[in-house]
C-alpha atoms as a PDB file:
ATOM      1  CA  UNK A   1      64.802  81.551 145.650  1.00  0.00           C
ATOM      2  CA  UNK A   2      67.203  83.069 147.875  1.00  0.00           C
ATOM      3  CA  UNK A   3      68.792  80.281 148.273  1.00  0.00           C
ATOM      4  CA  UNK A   4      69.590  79.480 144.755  1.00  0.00           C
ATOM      5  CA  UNK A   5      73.241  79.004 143.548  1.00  0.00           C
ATOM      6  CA  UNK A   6      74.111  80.910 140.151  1.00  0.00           C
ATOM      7  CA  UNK A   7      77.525  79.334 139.759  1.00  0.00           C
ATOM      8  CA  UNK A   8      80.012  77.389 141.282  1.00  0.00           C
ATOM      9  CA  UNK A   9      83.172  76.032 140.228  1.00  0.00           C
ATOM     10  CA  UNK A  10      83.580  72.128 140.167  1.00  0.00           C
ATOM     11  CA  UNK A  11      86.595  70.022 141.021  1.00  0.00           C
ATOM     12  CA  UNK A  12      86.720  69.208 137.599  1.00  0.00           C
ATOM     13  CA  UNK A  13      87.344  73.169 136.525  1.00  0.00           C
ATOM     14  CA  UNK A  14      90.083  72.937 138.881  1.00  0.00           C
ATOM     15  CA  UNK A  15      92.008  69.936 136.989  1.00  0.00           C
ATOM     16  CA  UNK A  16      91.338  71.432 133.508  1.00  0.00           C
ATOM     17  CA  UNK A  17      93.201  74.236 134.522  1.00  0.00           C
ATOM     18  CA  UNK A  18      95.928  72.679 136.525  1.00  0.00           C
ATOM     19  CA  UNK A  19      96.332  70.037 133.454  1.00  0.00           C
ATOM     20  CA  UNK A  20      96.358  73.230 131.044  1.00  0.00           C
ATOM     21  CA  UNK A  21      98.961  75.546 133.574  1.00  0.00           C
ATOM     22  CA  UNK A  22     101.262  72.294 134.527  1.00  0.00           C
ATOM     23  CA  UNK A  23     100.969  69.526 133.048  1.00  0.00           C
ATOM     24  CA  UNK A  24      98.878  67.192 135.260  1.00  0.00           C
ATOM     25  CA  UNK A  25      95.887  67.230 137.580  1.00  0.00           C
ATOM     26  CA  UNK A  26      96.099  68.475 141.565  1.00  0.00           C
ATOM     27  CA  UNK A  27      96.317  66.145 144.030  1.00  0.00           C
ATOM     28  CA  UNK A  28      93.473  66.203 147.084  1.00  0.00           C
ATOM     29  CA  UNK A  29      95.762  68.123 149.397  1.00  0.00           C
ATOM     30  CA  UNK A  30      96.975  70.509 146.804  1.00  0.00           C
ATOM     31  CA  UNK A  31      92.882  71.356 146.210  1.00  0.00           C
ATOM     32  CA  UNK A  32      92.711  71.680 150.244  1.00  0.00           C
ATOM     33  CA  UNK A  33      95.447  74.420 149.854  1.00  0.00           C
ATOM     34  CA  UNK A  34      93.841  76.536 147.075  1.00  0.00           C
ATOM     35  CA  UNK A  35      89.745  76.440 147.549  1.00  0.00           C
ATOM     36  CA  UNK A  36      89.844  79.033 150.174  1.00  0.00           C
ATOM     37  CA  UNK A  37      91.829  81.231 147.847  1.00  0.00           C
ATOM     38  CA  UNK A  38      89.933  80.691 144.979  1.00  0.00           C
ATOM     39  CA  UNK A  39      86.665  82.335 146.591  1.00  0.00           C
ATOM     40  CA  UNK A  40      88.921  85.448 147.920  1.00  0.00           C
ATOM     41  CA  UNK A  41      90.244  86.378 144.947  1.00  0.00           C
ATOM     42  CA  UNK A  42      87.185  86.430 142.601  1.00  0.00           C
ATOM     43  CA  UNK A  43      85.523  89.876 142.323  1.00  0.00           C
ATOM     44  CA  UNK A  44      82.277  89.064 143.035  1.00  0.00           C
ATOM     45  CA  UNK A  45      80.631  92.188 144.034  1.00  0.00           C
ATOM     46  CA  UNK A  46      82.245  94.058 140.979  1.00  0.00           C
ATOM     47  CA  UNK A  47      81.074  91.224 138.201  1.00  0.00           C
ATOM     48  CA  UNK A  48      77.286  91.140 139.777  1.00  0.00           C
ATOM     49  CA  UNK A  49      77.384  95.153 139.390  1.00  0.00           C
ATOM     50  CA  UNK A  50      78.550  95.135 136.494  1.00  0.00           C
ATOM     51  CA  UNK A  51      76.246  92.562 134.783  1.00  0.00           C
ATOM     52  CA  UNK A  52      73.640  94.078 136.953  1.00  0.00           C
ATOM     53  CA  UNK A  53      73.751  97.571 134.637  1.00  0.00           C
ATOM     54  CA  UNK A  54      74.706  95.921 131.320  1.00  0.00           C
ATOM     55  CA  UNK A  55      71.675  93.730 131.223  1.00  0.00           C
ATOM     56  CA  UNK A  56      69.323  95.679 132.812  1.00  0.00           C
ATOM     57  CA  UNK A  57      69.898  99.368 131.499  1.00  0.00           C
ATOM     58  CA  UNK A  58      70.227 100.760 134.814  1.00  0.00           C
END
């Protein structure tokens, strides 16, 4: 079980939002030059937390 993915974000989330915020979808090498970016920028630690005491009254 420690192993287990909770979420992860597709390819496909990528395009709906690059279709949605310009117009079209990204090209392979523009996907290249945002994944790593993606990942940094996501608050993980403080959205676990967070869900961690709303959901389990602690």
């Amino acid at each position: 079980m420690s192993d287990r993915i909770i979420y992860s974000i597709k390819t496909e989330d990528l395009q709906t939002v690059a279709r949605e915020a310009i117009g079209r979808a990204l090209t392979e090498a523009e996907i290249l030059k945002i994944e790593d970016s993606i990942a940094e920028r996501i608050p993980w630690f403080e959205i676990i937390e967070g869900v961690i005491h709303e959901k389990n009254d602690v």
